[in-house]
Protein backbone atom coordinates (compact mmCIF):
# COMPACT_ATOMS: atom_id res chain seq x y z
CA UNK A 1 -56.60 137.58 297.68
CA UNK A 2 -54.58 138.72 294.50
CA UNK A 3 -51.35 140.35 294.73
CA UNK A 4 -49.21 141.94 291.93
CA UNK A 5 -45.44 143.34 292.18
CA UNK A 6 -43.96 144.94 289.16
CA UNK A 7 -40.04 144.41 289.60
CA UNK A 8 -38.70 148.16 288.46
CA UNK A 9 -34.87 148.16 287.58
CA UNK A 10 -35.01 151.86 287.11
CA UNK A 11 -37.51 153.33 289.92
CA UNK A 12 -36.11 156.13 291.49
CA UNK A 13 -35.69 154.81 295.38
CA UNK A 14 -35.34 158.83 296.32
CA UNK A 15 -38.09 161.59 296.12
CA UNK A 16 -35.74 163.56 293.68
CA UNK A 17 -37.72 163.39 290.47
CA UNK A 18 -39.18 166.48 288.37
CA UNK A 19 -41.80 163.80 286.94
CA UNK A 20 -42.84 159.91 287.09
CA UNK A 21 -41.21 159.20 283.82
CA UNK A 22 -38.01 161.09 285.06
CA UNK A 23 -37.81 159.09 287.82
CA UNK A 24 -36.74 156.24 286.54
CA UNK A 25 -40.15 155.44 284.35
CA UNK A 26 -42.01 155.49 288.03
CA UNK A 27 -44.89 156.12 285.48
CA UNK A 28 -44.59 152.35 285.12
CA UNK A 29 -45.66 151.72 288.31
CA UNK A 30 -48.25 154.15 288.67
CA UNK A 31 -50.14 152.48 285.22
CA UNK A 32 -49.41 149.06 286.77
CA UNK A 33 -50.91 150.27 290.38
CA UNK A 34 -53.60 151.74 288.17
CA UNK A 35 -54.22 148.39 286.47
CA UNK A 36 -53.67 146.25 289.36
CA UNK A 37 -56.43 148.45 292.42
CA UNK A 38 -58.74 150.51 290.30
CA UNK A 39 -62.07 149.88 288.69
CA UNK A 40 -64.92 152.22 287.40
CA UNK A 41 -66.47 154.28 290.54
CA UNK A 42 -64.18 152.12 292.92
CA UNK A 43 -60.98 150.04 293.67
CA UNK A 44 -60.31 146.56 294.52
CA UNK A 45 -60.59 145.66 298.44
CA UNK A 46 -59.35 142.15 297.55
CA UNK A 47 -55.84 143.47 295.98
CA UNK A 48 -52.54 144.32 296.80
CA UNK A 49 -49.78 146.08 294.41
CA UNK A 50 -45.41 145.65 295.06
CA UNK A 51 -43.72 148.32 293.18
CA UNK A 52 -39.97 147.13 294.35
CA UNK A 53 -38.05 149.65 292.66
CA UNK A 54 -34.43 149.20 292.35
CA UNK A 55 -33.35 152.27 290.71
CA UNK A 56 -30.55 155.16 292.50
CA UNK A 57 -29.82 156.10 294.68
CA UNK A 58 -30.13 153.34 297.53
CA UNK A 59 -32.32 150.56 296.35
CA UNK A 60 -34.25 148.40 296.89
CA UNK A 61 -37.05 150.12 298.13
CA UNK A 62 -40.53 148.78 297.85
CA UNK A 63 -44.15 149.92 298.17
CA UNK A 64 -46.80 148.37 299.19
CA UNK A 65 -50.62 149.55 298.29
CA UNK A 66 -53.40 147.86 299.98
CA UNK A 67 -56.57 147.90 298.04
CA UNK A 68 -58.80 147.46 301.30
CA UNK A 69 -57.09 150.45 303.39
CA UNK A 70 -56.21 153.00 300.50
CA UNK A 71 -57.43 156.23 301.17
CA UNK A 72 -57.49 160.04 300.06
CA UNK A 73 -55.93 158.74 296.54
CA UNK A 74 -57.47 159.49 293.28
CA UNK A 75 -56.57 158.15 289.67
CA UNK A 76 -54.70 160.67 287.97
CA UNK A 77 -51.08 160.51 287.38
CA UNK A 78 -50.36 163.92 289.01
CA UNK A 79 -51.98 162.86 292.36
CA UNK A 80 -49.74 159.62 292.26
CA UNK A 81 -46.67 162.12 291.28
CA UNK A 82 -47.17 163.04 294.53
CA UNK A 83 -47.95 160.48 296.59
CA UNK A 84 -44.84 158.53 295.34
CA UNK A 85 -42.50 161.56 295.69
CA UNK A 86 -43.94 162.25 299.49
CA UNK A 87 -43.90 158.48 300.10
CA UNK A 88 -39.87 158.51 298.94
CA UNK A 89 -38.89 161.67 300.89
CA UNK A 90 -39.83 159.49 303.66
CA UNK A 91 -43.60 160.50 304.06
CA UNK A 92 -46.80 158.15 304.62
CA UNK A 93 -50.14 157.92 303.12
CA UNK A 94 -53.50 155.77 304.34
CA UNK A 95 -53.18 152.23 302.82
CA UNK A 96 -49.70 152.40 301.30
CA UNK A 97 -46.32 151.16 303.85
CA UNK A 98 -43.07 151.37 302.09
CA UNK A 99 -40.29 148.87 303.62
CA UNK A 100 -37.17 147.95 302.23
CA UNK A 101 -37.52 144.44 300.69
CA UNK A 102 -35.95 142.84 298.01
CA UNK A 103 -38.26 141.26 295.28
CA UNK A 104 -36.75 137.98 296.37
CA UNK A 105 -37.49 138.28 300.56
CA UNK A 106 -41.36 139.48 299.14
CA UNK A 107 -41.81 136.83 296.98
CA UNK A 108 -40.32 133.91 299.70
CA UNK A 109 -42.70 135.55 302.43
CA UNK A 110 -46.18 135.25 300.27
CA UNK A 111 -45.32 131.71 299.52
CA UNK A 112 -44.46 131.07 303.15
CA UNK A 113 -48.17 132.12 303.22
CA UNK A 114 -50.19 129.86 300.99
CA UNK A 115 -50.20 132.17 297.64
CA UNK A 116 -49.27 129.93 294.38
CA UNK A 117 -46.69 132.69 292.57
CA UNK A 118 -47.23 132.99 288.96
CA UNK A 119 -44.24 135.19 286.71
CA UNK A 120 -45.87 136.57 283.82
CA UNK A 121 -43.80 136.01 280.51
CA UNK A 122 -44.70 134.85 277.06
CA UNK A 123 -43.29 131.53 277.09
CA UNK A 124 -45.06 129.90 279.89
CA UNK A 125 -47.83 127.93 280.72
CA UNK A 126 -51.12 128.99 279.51
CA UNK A 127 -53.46 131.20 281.81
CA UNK A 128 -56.47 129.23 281.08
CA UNK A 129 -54.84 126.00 282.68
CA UNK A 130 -54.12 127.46 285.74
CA UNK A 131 -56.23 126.84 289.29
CA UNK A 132 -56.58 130.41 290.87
CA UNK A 133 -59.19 129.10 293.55
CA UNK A 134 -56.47 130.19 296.59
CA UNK A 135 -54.66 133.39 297.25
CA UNK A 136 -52.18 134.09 294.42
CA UNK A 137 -49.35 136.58 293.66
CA UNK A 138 -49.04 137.95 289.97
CA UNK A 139 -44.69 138.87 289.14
CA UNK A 140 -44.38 141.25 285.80
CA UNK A 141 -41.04 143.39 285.17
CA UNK A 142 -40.86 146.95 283.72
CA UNK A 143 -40.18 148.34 280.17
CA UNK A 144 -36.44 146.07 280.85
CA UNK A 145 -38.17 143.00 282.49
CA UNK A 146 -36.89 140.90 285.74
CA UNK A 147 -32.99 139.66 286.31
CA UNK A 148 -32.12 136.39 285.46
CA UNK A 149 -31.23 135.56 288.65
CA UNK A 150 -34.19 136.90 290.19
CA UNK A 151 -36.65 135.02 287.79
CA UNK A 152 -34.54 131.93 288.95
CA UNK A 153 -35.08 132.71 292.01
CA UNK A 154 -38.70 133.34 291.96
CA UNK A 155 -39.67 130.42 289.86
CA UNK A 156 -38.31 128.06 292.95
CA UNK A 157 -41.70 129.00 294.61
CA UNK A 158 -43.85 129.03 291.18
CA UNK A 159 -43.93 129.19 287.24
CA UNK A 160 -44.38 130.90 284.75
CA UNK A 161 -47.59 131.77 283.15
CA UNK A 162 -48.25 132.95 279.87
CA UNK A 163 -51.39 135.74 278.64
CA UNK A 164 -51.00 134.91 274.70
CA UNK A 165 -48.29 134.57 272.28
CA UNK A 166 -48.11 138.84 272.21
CA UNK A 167 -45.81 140.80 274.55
CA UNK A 168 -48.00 143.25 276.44
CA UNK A 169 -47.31 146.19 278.65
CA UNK A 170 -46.83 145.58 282.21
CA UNK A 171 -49.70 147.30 282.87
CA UNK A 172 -51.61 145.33 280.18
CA UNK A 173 -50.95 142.09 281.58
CA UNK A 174 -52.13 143.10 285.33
CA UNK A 175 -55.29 144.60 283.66
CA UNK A 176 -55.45 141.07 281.69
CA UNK A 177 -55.46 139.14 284.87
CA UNK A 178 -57.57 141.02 286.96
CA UNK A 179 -60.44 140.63 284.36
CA UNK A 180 -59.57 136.71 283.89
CA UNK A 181 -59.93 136.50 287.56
CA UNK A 182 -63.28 138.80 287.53
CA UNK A 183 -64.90 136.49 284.80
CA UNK A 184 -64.05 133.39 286.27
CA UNK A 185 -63.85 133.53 290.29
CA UNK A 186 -65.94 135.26 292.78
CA UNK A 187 -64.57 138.01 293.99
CA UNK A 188 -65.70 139.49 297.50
CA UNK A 189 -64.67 143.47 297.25
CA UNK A 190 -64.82 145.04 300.56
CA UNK A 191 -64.35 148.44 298.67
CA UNK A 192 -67.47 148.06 297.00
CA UNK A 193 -69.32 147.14 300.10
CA UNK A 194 -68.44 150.60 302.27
């Protein structure tokens, strides 16, 4: 299994929003959620994306997507407009819980669980030396990038990995790992089986 969270220091925690980039660039998440559960024809049954958004006006808030359980949800950015906004105004949709964890509680429970917990950022470790044979969990921060305190937090249960000397979108880097992972492990999609 391969999970993703994108730590969002702006995401709107409310419904309130006229669009996803007014609400705190929640258009972040949706490309990283895009990046992260989506292929051609199909999304990924072995995938999960955290958008923890911690944004006004009572944060943190954070939703979960499954990749195996999504339903009724297609790609474009004005379906998601409105999935987010329903899911915020306290609503639900098939494959998608929304709970109130902190980045920090999220990231302690998955490696509680086995996963090896890999922050994204420039200046670590290169991709190709990592072993991604177990379950693993995938940290990138928005267009302002994680807290200190919450990288040093989160690199008590992992370490940082690096994609290439570039910086890339957040959405770039999930969409970077997902195809390492493709090329080099063997992935068993229940999506593509139904």
């Amino acid at each position: 299994m391969r999970e993703f969270i994108l730590y969002s220091r702006t995401g709107r925690t409310d419904g309130k929003f006229r669009s996803l980039m007014d609400g705190g660039r929640l258009d972040i998440a949706y490309q990283c959620m895009l990046m992260a559960l989506f292929k051609s024809q199909s999304h990924r049954g072995d995938c999960v994306f955290h958008a923890v958004l911690n944004g006004p006006p009572s944060p943190p808030v954070c939703i979960s997507i499954e990749g195996e359980t999504l339903r009724d949800a297609h790609i474009d950015e004005r379906s998601w407009e409105a999935i987010f906004r329903k899911l915020l105004s306290g609503g639900e949709h098939p494959g998608i819980a929304v709970s109130r964890k902190s980045m920090q509680a999220l990231v302690a429970e998955k490696h509680r669980a086995g996963y090896r917990v890999f922050v994204l950022e420039a200046a670590g470790e290169p991709m190709e030396s990592q072993d991604f044979s177990g379950d693993s969990l995938f940290v990138v921060g928005d267009h302002i990038g994680i807290p200190k305190n919450d990288e040093r937090f989160i690199l008590r249960y992992g370490r940082k990995m690096s994609l290439g000397r570039g910086k890339y979108l957040a959405a770039s880097c999930i969409d970077i790992v997902n195809y390492w992972l493709d090329k080099n492990y063997v992935v068993t999609d229940a999506a593509e089986e139904k």
